[in-house]
C-alpha atoms as a PDB file:
ATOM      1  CA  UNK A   1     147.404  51.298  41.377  1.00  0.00           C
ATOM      2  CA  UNK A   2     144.806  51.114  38.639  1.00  0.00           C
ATOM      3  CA  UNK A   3     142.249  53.870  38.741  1.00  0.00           C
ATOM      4  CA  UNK A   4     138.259  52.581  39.783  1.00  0.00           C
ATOM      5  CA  UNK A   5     136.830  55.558  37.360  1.00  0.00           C
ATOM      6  CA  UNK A   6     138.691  55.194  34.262  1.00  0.00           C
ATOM      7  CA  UNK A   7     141.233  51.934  34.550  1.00  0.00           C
ATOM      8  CA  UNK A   8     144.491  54.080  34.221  1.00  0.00           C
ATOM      9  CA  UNK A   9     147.802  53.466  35.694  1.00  0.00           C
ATOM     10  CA  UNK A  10     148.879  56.546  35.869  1.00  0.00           C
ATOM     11  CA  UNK A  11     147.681  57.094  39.571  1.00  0.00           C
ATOM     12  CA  UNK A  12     149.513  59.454  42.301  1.00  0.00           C
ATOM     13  CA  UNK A  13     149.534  59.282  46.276  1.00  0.00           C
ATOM     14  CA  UNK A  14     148.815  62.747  47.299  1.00  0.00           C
ATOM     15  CA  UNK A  15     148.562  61.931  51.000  1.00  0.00           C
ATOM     16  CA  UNK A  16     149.350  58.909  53.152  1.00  0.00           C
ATOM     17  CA  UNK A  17     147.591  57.816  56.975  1.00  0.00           C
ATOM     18  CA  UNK A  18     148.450  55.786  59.248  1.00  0.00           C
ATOM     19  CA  UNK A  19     145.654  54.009  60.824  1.00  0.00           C
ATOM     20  CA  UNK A  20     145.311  53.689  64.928  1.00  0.00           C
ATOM     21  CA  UNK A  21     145.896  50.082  65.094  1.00  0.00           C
ATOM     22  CA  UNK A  22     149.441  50.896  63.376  1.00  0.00           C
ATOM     23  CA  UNK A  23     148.643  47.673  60.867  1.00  0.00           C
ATOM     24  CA  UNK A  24     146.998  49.817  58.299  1.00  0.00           C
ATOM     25  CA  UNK A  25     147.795  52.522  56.062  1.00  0.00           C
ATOM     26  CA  UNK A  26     145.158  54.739  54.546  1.00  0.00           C
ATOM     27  CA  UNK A  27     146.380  56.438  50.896  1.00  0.00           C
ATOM     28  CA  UNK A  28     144.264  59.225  49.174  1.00  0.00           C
ATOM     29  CA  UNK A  29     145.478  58.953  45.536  1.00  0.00           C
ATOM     30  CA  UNK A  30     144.811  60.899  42.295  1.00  0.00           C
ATOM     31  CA  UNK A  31     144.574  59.611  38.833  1.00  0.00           C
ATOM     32  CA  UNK A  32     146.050  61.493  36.207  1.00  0.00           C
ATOM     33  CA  UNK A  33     143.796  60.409  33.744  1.00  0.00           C
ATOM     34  CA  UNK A  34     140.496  61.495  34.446  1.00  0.00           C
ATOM     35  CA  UNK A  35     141.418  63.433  37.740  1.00  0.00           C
ATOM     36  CA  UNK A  36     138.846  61.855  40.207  1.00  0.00           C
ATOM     37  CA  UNK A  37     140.592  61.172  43.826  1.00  0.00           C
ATOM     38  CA  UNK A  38     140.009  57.826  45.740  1.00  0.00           C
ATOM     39  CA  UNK A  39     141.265  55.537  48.463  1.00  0.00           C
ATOM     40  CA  UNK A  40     143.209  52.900  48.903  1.00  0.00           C
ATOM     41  CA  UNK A  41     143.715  50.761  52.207  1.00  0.00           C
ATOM     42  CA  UNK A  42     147.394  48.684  52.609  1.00  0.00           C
ATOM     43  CA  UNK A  43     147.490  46.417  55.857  1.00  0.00           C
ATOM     44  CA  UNK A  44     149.392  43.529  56.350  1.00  0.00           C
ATOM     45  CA  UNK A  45     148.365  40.249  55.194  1.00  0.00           C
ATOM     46  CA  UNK A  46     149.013  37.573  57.768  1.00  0.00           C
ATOM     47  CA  UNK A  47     149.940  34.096  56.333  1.00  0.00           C
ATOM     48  CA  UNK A  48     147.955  31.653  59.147  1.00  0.00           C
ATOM     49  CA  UNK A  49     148.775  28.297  59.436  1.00  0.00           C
ATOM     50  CA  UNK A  50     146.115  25.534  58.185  1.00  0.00           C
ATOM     51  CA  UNK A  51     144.459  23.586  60.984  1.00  0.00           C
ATOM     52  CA  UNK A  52     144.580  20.101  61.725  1.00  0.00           C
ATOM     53  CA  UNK A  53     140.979  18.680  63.209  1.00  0.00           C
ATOM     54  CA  UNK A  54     141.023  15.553  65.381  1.00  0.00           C
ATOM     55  CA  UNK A  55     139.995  13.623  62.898  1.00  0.00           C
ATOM     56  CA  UNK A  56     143.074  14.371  60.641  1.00  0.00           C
ATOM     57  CA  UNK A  57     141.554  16.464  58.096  1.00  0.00           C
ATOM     58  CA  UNK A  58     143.373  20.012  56.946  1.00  0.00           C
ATOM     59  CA  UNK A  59     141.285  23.641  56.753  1.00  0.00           C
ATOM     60  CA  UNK A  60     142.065  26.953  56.654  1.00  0.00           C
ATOM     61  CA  UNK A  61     142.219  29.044  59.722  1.00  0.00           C
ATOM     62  CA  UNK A  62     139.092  30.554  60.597  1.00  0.00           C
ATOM     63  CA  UNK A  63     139.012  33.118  63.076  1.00  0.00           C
ATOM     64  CA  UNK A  64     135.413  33.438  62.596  1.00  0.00           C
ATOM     65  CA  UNK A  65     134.897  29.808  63.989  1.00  0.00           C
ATOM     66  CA  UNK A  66     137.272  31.621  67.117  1.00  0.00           C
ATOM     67  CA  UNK A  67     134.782  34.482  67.717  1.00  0.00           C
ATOM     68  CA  UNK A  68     132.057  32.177  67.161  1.00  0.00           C
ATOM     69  CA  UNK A  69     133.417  30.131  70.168  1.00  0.00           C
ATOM     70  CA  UNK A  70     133.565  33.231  72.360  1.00  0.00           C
ATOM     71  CA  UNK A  71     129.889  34.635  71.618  1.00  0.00           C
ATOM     72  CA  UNK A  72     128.479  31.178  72.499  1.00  0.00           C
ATOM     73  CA  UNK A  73     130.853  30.735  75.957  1.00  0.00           C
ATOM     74  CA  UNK A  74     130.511  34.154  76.824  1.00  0.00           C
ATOM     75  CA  UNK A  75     126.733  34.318  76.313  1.00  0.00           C
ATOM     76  CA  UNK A  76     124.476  36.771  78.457  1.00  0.00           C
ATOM     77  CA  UNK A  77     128.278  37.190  80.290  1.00  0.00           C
ATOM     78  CA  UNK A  78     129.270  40.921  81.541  1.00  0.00           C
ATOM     79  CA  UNK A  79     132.305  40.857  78.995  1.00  0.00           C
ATOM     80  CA  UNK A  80     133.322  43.588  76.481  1.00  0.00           C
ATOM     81  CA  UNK A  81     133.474  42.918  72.798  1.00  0.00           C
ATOM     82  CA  UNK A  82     136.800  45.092  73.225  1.00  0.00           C
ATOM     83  CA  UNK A  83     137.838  42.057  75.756  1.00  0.00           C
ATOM     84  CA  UNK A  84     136.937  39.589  73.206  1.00  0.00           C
ATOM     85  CA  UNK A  85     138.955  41.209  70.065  1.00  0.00           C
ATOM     86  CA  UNK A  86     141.887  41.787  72.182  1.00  0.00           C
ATOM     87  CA  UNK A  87     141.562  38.215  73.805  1.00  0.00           C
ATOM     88  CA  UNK A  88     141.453  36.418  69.673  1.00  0.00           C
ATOM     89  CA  UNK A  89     144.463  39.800  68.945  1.00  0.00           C
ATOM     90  CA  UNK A  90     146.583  37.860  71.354  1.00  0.00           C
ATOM     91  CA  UNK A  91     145.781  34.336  70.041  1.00  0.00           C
ATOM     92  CA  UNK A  92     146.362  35.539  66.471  1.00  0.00           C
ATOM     93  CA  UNK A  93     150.001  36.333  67.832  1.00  0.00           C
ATOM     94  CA  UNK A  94     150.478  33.193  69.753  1.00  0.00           C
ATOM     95  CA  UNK A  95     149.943  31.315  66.723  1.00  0.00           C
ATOM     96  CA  UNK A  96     152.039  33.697  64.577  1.00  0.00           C
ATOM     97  CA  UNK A  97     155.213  33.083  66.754  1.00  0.00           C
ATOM     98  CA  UNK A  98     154.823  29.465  66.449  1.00  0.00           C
ATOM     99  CA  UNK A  99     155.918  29.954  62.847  1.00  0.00           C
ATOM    100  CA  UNK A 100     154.268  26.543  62.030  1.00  0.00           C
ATOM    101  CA  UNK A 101     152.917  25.910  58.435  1.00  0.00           C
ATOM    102  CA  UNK A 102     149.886  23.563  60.336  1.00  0.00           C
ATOM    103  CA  UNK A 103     148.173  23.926  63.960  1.00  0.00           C
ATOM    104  CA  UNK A 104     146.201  21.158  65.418  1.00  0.00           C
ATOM    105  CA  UNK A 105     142.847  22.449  66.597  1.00  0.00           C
ATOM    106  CA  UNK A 106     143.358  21.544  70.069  1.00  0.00           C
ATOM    107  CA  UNK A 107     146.063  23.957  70.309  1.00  0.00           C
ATOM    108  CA  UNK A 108     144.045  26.611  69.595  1.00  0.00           C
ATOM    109  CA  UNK A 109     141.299  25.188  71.515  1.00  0.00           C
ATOM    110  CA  UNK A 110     143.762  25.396  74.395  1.00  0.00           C
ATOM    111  CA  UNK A 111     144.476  28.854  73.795  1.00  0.00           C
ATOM    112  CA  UNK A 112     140.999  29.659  73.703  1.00  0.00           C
ATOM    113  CA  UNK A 113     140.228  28.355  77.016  1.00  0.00           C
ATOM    114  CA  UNK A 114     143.404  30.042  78.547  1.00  0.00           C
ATOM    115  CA  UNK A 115     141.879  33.611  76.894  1.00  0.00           C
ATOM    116  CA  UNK A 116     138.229  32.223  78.435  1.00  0.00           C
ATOM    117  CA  UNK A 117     139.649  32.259  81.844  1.00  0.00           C
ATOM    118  CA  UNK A 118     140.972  35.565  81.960  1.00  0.00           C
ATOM    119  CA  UNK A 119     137.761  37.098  81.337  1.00  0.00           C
ATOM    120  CA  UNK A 120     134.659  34.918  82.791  1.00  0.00           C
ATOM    121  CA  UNK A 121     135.175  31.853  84.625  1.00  0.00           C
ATOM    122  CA  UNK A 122     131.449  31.188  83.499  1.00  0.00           C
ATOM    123  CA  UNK A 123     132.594  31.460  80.049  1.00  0.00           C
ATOM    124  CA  UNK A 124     135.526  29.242  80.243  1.00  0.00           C
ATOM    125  CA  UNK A 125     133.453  26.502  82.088  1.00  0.00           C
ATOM    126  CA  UNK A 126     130.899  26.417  79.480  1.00  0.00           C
ATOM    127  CA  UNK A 127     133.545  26.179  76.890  1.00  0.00           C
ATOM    128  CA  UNK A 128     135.267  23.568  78.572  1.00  0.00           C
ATOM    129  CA  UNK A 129     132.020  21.712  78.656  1.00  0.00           C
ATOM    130  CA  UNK A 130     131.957  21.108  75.374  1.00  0.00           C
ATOM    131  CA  UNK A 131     135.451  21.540  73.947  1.00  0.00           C
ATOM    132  CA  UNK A 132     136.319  18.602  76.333  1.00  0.00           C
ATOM    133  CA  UNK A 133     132.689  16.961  75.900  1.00  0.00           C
ATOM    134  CA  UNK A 134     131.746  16.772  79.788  1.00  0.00           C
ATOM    135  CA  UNK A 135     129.632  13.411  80.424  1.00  0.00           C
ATOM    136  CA  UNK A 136     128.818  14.092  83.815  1.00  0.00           C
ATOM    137  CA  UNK A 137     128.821  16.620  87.074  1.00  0.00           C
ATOM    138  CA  UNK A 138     132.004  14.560  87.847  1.00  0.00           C
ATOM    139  CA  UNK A 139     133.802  16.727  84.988  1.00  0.00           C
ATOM    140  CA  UNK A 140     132.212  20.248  85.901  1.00  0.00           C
ATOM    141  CA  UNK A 141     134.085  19.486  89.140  1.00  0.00           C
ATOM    142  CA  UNK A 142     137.481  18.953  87.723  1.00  0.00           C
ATOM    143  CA  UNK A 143     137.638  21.514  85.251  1.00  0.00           C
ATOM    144  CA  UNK A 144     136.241  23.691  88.631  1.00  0.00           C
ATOM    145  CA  UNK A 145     138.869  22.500  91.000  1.00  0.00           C
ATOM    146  CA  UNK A 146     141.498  23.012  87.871  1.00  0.00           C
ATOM    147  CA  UNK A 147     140.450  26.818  87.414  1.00  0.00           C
ATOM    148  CA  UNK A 148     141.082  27.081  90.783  1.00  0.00           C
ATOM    149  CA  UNK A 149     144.941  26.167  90.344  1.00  0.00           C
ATOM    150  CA  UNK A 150     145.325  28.436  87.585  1.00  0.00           C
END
């Protein structure tokens, strides 16, 4: 590891943490050079899958874009950002253990609304309202009467 202060190699871990998640390791490291101490941060690096819209185009995951969809649908809702990180956590994993290279949208879309209905049923009807683009009151009531078969 190349030293911040003076560019030298020559750099030493003199003591080594293990973060609370358990993903991430915190070193404290010395450079032999100049002497000054710093940190360094290792955590894994998760190779996502890219993401297939409905229209056919490719992008990169974006689990911004997943958050995003839970701040809007969960919206003045009496829900725990905790809830929320651990809710995206376990969608993160879902689509890890696919092992896929490319995800269509709707799956995760899917996933999101499964997540959405563990936490606020308010939240997962307003999602549904627009991830399934509701026309009518017709479609409030099935995605209702669905909930209530989950």
């Amino acid at each position: 590891m190349k030293c911040p202060f003076c560019s030298s190699d020559d750099t030493q871990v003199i003591d080594t943490r293990i973060n609370d998640d358990k993903l991430s390791i915190k070193r404290r490291r010395k450079c032999s050079a100049c002497d000054k101490r710093f940190n360094t941060l290792e955590k894994i690096e998760w190779q996502m899958p890219a993401v297939i819209k409905s229209g056919g185009t490719r992008q990169e995951y974006d689990e911004e874009k997943i958050r995003s969809s839970f701040i809007k649908a969960l919206h003045k809702r009496p829900v725990s950002l905790i809830l929320v990180d651990h809710a995206i956590d376990l969608i993160r994993q879902k689509i890890l253990v696919l092992g896929e290279r490319e995800i269509e949208s709707r799956l995760i879309g899917d996933m999101v609304m499964t997540e959405l209905a563990k936490l606020d049923k308010i939240a997962y009807i307003r999602f549904a309202s627009i991830y399934r683009s509701f026309k009518d009151v017709t479609d409030f009531s099935e995605i209702i009467e669905e909930f209530h078969h989950k």
